[in-house]
PDB file of N, CA and C in Angstrom:
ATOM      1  N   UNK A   1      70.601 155.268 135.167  1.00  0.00           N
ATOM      2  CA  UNK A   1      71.506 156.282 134.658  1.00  0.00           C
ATOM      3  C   UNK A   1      71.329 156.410 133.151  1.00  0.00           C
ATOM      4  N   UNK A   2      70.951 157.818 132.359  1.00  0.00           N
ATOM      5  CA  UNK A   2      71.331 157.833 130.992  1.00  0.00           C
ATOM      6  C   UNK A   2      72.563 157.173 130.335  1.00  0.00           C
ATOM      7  N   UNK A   3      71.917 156.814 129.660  1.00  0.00           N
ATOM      8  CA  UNK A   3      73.559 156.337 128.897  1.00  0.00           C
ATOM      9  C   UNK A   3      73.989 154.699 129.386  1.00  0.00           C
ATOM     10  N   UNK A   4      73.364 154.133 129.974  1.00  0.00           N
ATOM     11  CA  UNK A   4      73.561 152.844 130.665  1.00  0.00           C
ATOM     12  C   UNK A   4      73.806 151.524 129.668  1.00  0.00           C
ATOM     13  N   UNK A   5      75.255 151.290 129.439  1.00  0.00           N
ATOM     14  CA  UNK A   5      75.382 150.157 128.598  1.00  0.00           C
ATOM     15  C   UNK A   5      74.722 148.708 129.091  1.00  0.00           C
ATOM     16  N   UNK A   6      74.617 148.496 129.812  1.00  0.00           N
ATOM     17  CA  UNK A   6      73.662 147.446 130.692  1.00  0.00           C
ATOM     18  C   UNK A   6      72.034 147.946 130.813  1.00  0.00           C
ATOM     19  N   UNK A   7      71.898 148.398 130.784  1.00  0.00           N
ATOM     20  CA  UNK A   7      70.358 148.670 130.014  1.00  0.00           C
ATOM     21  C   UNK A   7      69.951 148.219 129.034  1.00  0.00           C
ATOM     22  N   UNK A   8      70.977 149.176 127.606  1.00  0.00           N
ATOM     23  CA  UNK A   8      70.823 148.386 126.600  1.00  0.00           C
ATOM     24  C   UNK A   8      70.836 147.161 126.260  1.00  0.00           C
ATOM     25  N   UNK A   9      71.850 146.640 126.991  1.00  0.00           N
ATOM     26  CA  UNK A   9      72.078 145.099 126.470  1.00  0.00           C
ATOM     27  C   UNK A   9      70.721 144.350 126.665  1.00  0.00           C
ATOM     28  N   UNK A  10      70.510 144.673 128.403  1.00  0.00           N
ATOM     29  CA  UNK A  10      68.922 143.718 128.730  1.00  0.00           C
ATOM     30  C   UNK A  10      67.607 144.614 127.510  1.00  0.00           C
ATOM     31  N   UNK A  11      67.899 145.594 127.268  1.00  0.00           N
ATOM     32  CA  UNK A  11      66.828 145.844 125.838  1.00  0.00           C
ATOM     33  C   UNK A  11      67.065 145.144 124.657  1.00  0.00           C
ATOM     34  N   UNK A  12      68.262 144.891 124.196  1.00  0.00           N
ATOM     35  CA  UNK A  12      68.860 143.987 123.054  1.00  0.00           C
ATOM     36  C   UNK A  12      68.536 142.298 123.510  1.00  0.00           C
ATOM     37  N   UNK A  13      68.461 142.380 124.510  1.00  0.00           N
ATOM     38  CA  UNK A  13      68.282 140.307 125.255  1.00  0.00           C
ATOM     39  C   UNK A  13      66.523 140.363 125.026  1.00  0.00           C
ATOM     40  N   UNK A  14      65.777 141.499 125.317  1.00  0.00           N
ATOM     41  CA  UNK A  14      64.256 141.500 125.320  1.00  0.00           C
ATOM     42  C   UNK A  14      63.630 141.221 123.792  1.00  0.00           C
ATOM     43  N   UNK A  15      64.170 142.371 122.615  1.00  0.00           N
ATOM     44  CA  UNK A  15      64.471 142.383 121.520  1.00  0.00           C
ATOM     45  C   UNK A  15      64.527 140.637 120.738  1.00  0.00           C
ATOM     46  N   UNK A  16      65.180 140.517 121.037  1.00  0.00           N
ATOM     47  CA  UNK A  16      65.859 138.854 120.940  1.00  0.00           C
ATOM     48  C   UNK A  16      64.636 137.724 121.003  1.00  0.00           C
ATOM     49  N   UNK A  17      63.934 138.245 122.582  1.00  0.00           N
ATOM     50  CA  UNK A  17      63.126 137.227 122.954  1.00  0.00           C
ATOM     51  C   UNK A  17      62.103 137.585 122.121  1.00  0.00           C
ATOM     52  N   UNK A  18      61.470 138.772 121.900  1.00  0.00           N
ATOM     53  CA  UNK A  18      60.064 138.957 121.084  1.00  0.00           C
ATOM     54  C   UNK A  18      61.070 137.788 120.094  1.00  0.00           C
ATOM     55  N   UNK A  19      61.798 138.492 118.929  1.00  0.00           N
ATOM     56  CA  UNK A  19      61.848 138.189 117.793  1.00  0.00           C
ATOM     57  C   UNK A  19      61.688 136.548 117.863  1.00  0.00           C
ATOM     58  N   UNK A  20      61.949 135.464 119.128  1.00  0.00           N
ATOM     59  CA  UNK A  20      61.665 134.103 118.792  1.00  0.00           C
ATOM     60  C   UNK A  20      60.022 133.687 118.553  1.00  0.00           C
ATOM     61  N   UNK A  21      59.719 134.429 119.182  1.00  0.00           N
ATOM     62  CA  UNK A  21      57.972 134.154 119.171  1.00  0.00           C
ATOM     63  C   UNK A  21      57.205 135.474 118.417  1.00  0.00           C
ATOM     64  N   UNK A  22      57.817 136.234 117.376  1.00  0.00           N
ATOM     65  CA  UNK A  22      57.236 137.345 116.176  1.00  0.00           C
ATOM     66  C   UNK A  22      56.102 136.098 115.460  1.00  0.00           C
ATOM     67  N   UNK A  23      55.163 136.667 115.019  1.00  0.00           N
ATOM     68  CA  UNK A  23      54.631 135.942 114.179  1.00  0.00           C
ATOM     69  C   UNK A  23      54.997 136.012 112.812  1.00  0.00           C
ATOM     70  N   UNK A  24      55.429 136.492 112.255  1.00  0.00           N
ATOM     71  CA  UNK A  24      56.556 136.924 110.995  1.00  0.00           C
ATOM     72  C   UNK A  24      57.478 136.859 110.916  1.00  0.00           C
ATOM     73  N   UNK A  25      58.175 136.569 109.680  1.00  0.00           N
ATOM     74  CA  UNK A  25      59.378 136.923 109.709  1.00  0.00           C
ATOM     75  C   UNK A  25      59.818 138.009 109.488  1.00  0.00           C
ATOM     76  N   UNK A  26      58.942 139.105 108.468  1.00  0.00           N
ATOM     77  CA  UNK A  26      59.392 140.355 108.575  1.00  0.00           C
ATOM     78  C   UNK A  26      59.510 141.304 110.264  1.00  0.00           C
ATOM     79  N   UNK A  27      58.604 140.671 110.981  1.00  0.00           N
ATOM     80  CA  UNK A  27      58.583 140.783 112.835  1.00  0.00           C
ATOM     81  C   UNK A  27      59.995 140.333 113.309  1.00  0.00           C
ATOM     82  N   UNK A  28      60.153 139.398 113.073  1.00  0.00           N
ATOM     83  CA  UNK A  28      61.343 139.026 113.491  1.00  0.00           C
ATOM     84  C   UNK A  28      62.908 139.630 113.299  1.00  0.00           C
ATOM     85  N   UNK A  29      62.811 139.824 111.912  1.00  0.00           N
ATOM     86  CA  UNK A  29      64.182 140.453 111.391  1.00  0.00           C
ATOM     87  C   UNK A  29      63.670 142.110 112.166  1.00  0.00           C
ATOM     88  N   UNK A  30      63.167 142.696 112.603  1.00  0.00           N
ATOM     89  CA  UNK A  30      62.886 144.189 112.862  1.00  0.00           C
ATOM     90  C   UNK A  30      63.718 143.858 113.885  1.00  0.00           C
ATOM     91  N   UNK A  31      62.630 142.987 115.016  1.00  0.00           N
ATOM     92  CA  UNK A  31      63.701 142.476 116.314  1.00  0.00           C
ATOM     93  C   UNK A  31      64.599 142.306 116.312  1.00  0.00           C
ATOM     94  N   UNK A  32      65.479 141.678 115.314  1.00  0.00           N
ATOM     95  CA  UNK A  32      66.981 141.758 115.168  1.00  0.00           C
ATOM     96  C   UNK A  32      67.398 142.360 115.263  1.00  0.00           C
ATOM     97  N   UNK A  33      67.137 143.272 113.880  1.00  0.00           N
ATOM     98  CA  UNK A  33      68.041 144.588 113.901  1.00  0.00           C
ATOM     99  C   UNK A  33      67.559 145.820 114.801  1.00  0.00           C
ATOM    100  N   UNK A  34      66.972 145.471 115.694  1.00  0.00           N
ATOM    101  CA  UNK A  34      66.929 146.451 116.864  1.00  0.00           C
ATOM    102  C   UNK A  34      67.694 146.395 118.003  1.00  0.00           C
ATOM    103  N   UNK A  35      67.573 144.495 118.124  1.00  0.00           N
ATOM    104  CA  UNK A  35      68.778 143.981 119.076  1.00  0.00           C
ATOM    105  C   UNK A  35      69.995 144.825 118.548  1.00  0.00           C
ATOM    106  N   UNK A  36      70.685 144.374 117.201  1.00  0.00           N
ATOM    107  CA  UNK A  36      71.678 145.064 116.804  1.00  0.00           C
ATOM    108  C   UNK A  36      71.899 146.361 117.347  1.00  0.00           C
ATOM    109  N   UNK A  37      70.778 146.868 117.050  1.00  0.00           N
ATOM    110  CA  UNK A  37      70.946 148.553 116.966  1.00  0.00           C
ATOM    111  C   UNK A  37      71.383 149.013 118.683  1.00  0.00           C
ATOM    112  N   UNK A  38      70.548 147.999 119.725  1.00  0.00           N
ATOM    113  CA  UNK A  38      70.920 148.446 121.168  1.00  0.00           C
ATOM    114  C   UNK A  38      72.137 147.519 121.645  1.00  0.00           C
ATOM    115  N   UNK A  39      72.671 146.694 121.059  1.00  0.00           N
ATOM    116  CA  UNK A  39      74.439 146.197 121.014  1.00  0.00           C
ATOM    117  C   UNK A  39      75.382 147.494 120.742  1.00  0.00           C
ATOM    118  N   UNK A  40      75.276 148.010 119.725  1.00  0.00           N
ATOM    119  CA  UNK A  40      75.844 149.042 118.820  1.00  0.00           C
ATOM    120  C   UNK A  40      75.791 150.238 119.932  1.00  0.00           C
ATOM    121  N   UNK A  41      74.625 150.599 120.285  1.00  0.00           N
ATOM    122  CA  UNK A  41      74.379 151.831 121.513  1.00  0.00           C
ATOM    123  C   UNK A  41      75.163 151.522 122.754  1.00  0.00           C
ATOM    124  N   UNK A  42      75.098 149.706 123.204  1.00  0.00           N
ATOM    125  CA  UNK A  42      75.715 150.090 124.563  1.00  0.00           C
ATOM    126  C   UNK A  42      77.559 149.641 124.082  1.00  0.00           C
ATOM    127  N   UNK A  43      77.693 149.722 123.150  1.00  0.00           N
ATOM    128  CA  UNK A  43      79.615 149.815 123.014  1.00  0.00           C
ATOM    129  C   UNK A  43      79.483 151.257 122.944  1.00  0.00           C
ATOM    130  N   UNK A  44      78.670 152.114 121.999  1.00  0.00           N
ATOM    131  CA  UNK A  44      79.200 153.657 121.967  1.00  0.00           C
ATOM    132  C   UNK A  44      79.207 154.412 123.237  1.00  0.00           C
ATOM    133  N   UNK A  45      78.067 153.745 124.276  1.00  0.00           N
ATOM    134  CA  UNK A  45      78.340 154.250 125.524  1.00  0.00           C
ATOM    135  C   UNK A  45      79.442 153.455 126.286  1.00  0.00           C
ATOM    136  N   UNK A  46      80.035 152.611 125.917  1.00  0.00           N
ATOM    137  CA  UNK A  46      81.469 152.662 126.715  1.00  0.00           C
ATOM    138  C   UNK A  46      82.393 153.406 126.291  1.00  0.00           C
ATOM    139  N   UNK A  47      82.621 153.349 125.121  1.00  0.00           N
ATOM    140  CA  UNK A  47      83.600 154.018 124.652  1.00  0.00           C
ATOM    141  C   UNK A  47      83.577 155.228 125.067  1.00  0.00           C
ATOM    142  N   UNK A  48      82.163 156.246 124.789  1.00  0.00           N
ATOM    143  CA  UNK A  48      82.041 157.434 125.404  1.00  0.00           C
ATOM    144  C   UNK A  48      82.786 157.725 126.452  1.00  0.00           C
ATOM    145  N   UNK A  49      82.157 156.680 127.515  1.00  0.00           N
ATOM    146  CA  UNK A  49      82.643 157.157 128.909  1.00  0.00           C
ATOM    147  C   UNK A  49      84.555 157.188 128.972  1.00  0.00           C
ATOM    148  N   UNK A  50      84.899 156.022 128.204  1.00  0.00           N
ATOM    149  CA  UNK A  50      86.756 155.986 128.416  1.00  0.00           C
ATOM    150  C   UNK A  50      87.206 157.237 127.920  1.00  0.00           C
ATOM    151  N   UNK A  51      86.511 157.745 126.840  1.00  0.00           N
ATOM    152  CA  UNK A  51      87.101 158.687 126.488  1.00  0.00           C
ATOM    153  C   UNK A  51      86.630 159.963 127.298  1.00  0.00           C
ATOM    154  N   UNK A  52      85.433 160.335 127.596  1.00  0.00           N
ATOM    155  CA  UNK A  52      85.482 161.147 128.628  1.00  0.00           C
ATOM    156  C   UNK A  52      86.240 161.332 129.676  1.00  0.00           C
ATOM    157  N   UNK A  53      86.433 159.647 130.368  1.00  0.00           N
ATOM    158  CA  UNK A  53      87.442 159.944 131.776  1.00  0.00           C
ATOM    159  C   UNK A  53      88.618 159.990 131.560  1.00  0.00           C
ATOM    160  N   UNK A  54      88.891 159.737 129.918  1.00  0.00           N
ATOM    161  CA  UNK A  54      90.608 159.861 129.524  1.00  0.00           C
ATOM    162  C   UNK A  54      90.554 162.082 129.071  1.00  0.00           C
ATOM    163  N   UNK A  55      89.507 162.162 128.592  1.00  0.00           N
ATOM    164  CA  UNK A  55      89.538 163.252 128.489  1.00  0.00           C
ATOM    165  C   UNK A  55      89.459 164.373 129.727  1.00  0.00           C
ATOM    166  N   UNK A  56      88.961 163.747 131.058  1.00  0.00           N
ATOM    167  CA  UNK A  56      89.068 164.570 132.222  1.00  0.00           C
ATOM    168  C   UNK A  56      90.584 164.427 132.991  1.00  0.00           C
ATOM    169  N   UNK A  57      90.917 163.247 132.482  1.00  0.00           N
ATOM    170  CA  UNK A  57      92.355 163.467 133.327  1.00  0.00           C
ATOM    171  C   UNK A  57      92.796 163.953 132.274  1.00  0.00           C
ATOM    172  N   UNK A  58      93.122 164.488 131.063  1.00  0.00           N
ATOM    173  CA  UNK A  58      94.032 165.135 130.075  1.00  0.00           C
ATOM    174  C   UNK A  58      94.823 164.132 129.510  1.00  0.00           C
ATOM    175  N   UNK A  59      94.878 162.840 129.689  1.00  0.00           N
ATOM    176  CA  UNK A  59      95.413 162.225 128.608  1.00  0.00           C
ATOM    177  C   UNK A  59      95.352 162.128 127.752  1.00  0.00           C
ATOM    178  N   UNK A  60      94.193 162.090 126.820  1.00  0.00           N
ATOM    179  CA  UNK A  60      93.754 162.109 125.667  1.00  0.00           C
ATOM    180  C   UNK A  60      94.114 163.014 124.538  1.00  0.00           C
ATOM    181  N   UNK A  61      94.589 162.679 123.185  1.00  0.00           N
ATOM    182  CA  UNK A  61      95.573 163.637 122.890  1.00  0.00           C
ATOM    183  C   UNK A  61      94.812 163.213 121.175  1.00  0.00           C
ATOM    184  N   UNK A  62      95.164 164.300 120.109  1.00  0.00           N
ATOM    185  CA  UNK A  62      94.572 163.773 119.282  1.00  0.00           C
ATOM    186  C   UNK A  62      95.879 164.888 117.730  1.00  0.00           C
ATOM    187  N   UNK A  63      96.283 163.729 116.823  1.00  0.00           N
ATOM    188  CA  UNK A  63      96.739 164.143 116.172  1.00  0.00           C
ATOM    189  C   UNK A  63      96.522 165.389 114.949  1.00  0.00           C
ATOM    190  N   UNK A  64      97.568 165.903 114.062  1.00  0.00           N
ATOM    191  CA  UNK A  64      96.826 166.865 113.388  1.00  0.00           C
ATOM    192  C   UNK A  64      95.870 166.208 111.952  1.00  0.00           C
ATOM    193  N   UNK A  65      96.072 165.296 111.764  1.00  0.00           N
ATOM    194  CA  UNK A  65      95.027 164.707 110.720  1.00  0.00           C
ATOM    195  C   UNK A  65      94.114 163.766 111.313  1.00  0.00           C
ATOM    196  N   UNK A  66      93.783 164.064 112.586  1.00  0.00           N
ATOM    197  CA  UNK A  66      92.958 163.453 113.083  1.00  0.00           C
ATOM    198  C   UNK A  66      91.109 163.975 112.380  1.00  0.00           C
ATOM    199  N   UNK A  67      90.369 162.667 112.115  1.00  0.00           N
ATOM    200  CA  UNK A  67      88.912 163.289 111.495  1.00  0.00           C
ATOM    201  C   UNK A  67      88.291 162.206 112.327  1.00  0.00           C
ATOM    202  N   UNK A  68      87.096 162.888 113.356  1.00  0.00           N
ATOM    203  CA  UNK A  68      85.979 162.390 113.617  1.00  0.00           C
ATOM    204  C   UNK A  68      85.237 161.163 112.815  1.00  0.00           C
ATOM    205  N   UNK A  69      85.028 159.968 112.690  1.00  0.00           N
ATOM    206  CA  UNK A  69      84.052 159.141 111.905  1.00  0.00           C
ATOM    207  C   UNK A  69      82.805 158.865 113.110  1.00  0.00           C
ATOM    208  N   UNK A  70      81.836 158.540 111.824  1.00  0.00           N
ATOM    209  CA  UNK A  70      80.322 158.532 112.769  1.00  0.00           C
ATOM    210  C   UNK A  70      79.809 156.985 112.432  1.00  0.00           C
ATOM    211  N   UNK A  71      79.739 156.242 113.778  1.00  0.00           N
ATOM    212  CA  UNK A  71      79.267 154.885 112.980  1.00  0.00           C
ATOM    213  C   UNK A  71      77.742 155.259 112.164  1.00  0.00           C
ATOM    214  N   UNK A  72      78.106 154.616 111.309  1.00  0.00           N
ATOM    215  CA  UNK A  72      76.470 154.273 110.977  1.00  0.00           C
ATOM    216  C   UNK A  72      76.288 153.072 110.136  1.00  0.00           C
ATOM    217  N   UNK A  73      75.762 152.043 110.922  1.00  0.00           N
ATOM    218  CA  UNK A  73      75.803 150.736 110.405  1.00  0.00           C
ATOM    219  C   UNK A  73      74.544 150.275 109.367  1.00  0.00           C
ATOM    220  N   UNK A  74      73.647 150.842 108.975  1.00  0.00           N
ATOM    221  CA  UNK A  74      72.570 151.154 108.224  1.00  0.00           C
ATOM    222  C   UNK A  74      72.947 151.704 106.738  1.00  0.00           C
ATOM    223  N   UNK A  75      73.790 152.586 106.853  1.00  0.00           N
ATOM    224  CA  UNK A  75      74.545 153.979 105.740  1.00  0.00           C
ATOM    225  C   UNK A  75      73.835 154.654 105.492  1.00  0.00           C
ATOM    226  N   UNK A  76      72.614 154.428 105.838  1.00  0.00           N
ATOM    227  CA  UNK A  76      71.884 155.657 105.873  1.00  0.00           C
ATOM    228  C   UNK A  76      72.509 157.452 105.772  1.00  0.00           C
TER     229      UNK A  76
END
């Protein structure tokens, strides 16, 4: 399934394993922060989905100073 938070994770656990046996350390830290990066992907796909299925039953309600934030853990 697109969007599969359990995907990611076993891509973030694979990630992990290169980075013990990288021959570098600059190899290694990439692997990290890629692990990171597919941790980070499979929470936004949960969250997605709660809020989608909170948004299909109509619960979901959102105030008037409500503002969108965008993770970005880089700051890019």
């Amino acid at each position: 399934m697109p969007g599969d938070a359990n995907e990611c994770r076993d891509n973030a656990k694979r990630c992990l394993e290169f980075a013990q046996t990288a021959r570098t350390e600059a190899y290694r830290e990439s692997f990290e922060r890629l692990a990171q990066r597919w941790l980070v992907l499979a929470t936004d796909f949960e969250v997605a989905k709660v809020l989608l299925e909170k948004w299909g039953s109509g619960t979901i309600t959102f105030s008037d100073d409500f503002v969108p934030r965008v993770h970005n853990p880089s700051g890019r």
